[in-house]
Each structure stands twice: as structure tokens, then as C-alpha cells.
PDB file of N, CA and C in Angstrom:
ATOM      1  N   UNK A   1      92.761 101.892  97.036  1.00  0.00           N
ATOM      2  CA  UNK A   1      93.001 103.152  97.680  1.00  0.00           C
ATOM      3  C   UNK A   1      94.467 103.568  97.542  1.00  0.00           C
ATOM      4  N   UNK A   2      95.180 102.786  98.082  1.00  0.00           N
ATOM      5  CA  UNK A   2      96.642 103.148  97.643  1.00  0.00           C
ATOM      6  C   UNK A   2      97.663 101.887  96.972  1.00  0.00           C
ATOM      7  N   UNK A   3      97.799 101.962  95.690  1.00  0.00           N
ATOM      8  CA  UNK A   3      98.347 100.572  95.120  1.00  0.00           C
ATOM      9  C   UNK A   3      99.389  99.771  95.958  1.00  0.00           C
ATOM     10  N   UNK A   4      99.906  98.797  95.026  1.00  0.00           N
ATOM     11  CA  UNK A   4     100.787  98.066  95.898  1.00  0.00           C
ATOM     12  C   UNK A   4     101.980  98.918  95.911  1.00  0.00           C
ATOM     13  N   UNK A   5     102.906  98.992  97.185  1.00  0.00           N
ATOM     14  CA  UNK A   5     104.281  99.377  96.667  1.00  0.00           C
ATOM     15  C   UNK A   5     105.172  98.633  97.685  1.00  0.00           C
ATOM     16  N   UNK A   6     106.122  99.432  98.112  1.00  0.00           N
ATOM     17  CA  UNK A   6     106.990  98.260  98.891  1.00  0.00           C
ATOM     18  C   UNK A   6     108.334  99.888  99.294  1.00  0.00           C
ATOM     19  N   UNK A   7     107.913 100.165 100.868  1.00  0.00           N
ATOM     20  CA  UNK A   7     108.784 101.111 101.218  1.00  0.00           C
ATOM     21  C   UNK A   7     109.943 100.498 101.931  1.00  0.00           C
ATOM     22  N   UNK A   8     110.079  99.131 102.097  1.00  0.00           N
ATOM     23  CA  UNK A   8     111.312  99.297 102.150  1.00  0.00           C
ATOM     24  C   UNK A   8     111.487  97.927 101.242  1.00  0.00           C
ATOM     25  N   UNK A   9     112.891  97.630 100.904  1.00  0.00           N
ATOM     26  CA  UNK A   9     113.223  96.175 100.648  1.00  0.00           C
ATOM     27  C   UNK A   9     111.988  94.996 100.975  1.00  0.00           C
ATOM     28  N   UNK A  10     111.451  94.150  99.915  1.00  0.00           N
ATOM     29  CA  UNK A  10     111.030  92.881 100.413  1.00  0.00           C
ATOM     30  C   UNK A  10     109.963  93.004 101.516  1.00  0.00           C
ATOM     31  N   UNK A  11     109.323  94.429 101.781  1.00  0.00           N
ATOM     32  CA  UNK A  11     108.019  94.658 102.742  1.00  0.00           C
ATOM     33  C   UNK A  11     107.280  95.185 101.506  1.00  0.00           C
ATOM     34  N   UNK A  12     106.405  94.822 101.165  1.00  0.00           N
ATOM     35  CA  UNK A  12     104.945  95.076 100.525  1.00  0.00           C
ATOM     36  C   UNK A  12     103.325  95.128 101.133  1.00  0.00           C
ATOM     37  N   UNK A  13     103.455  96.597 100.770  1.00  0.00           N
ATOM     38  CA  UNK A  13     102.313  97.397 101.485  1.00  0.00           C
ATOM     39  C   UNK A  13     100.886  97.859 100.319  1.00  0.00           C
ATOM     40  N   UNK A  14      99.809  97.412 100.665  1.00  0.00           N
ATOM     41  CA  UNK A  14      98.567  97.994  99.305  1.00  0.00           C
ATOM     42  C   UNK A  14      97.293  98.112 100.737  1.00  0.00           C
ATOM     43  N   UNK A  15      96.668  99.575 100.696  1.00  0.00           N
ATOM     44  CA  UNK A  15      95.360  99.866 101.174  1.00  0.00           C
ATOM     45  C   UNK A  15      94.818  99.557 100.083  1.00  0.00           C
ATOM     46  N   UNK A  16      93.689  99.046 100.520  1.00  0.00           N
ATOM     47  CA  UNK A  16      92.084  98.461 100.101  1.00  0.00           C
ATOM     48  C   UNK A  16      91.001  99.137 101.079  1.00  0.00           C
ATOM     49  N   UNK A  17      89.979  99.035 100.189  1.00  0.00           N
ATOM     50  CA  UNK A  17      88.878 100.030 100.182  1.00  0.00           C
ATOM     51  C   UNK A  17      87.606  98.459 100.700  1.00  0.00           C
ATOM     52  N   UNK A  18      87.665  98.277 101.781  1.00  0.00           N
ATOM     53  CA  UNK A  18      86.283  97.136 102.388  1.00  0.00           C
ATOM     54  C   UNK A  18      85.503  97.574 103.170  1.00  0.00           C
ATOM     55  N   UNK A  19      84.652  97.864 102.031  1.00  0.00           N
ATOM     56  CA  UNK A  19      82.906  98.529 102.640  1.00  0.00           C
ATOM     57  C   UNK A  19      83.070  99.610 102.932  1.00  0.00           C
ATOM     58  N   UNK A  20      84.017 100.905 102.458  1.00  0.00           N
ATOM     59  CA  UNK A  20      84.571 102.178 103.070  1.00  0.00           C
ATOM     60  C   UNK A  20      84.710 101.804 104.142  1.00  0.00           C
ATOM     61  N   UNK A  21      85.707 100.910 104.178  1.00  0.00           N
ATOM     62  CA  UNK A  21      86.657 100.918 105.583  1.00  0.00           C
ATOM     63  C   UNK A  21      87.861 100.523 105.123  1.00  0.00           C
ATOM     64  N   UNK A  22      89.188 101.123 105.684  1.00  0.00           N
ATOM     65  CA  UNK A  22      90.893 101.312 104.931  1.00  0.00           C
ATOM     66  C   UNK A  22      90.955 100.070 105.646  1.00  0.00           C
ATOM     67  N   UNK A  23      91.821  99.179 104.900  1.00  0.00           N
ATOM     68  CA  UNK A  23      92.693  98.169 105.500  1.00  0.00           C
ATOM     69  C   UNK A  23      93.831  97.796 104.249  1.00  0.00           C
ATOM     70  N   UNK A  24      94.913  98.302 105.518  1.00  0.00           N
ATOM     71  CA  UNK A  24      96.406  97.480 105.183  1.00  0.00           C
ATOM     72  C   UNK A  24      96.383  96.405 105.353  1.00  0.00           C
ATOM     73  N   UNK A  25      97.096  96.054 104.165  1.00  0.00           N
ATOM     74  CA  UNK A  25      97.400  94.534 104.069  1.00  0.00           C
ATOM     75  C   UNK A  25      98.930  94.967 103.886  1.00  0.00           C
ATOM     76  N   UNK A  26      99.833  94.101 104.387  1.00  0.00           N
ATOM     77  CA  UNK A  26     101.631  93.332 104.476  1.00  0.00           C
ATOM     78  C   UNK A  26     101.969  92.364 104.137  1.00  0.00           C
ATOM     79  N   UNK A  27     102.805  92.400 103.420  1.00  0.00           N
ATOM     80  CA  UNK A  27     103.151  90.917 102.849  1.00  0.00           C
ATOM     81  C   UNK A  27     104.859  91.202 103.246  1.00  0.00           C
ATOM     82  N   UNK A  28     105.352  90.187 103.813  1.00  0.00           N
ATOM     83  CA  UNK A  28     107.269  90.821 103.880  1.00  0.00           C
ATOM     84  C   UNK A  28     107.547  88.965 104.368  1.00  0.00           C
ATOM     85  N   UNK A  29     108.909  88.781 104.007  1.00  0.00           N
ATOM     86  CA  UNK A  29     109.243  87.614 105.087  1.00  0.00           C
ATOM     87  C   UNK A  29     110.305  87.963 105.888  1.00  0.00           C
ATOM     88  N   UNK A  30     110.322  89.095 106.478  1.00  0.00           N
ATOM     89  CA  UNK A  30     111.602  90.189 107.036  1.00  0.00           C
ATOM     90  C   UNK A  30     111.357  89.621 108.645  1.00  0.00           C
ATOM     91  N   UNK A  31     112.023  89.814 109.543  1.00  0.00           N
ATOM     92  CA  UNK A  31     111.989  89.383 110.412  1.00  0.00           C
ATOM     93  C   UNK A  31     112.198  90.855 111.146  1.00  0.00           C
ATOM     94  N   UNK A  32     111.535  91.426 112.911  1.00  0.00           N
ATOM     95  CA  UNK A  32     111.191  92.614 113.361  1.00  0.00           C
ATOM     96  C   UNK A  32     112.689  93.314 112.942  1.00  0.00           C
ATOM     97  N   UNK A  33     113.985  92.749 113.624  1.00  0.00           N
ATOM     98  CA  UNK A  33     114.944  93.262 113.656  1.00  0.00           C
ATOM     99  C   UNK A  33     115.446  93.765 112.138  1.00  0.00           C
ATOM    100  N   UNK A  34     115.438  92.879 111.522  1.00  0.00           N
ATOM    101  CA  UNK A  34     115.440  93.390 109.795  1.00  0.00           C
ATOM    102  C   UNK A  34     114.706  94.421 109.729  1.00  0.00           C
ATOM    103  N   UNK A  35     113.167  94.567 109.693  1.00  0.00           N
ATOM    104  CA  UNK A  35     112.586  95.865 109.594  1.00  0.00           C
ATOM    105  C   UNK A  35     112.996  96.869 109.666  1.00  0.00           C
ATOM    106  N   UNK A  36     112.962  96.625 111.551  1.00  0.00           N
ATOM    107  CA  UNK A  36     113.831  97.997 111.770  1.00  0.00           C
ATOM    108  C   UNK A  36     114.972  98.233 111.817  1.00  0.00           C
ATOM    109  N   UNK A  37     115.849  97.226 111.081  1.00  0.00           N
ATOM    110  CA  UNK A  37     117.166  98.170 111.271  1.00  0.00           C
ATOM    111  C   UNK A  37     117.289  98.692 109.989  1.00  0.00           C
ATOM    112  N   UNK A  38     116.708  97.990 108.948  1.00  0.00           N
ATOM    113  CA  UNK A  38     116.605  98.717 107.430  1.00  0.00           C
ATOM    114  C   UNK A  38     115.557 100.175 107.661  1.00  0.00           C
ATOM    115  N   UNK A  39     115.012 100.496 108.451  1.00  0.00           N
ATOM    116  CA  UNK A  39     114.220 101.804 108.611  1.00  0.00           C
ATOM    117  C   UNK A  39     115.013 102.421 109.105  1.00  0.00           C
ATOM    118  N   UNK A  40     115.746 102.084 110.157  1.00  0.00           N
ATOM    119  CA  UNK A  40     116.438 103.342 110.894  1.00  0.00           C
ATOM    120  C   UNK A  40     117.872 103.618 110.125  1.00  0.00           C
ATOM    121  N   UNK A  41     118.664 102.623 109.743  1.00  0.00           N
ATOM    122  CA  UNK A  41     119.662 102.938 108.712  1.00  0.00           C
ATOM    123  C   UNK A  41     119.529 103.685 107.483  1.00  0.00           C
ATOM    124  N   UNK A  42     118.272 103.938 106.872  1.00  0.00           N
ATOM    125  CA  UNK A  42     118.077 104.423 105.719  1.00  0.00           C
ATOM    126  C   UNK A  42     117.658 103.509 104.801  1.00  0.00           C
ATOM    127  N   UNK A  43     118.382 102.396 104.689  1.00  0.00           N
ATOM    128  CA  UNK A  43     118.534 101.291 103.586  1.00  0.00           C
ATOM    129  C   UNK A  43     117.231 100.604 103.182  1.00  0.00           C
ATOM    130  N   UNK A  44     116.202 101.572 102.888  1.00  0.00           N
ATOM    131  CA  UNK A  44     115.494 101.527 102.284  1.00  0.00           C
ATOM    132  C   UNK A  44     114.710 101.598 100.763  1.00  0.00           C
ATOM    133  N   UNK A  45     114.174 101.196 100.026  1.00  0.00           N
ATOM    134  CA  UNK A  45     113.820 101.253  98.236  1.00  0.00           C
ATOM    135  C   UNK A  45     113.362 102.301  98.125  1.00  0.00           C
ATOM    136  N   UNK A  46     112.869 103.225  98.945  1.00  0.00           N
ATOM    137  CA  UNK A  46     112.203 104.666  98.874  1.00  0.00           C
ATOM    138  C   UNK A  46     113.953 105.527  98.246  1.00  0.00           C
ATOM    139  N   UNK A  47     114.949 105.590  99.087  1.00  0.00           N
ATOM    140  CA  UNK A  47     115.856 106.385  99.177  1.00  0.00           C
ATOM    141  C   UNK A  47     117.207 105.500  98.709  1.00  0.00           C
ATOM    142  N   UNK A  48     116.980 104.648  97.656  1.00  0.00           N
ATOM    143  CA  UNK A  48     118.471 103.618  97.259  1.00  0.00           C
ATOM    144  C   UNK A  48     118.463 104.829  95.788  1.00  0.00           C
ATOM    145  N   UNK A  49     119.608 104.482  95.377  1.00  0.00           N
ATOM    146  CA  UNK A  49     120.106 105.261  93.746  1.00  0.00           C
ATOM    147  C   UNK A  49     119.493 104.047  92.881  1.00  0.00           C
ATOM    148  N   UNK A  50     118.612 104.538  91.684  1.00  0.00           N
ATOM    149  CA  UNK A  50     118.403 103.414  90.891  1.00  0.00           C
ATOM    150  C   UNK A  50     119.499 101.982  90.476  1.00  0.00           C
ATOM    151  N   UNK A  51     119.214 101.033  90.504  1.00  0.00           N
ATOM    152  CA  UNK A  51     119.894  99.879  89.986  1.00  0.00           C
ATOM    153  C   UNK A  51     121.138  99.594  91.191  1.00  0.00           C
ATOM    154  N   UNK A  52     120.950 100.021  92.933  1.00  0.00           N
ATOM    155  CA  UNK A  52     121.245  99.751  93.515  1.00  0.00           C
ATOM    156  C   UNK A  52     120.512  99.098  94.234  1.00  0.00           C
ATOM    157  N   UNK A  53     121.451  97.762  95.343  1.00  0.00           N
ATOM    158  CA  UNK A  53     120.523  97.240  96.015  1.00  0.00           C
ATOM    159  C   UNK A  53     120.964  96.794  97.407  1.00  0.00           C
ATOM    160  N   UNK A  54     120.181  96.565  98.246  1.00  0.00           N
ATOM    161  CA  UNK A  54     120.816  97.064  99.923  1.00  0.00           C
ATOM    162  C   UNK A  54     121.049  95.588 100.178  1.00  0.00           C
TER     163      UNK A  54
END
């Protein structure tokens, strides 16, 4: 349903399609505070300049 990608740093996100029913799957070894402070700072892979890295 929606491939793998990874919106921020080192969090990897892919919807799957089970039995027409959506489920996210996460894969990250980020810890809560990492999460969110890379979400609320910006410092995210969605919004870095190519061949930069946070």
C-alpha cells in the first residue's frame, strides 16, 4: 500500500495491505526523546539538502 520509506532519520515506515486491512509496521532503534526531538526540530530526511546528514 505504501512502500518502505523512512520520514525521519533511522525510523522506517511501510503500510501493508492484510486481508484489506492497513497496517503500519516501524522499524527504528530511536529512543521516544530522539523521535521527537528530531520531529519538532526539523532534522528530519524528508527536509535535509541532499548528501547532508543530521
Amino acid at each position: 500500500m505504501l512502500g518502505p520509506y523512512e520520514p525521519i532519520r533511522d525510523f522506517r515506515v511501510e503500510v501493508i495491505d492484510n486481508a484489506g486491512v492497513p497496517v503500519e509496521l516501524i522499524q527504528n532503534g530511536l529512543s521516544d526523546e530522539e523521535i521527537w526531538g528530531r520531529a519538532r526540530s526539523g532534522r528530519q530526511a524528508l527536509y535535509e539538502e541532499p548528501g547532508r546528514s543530521s
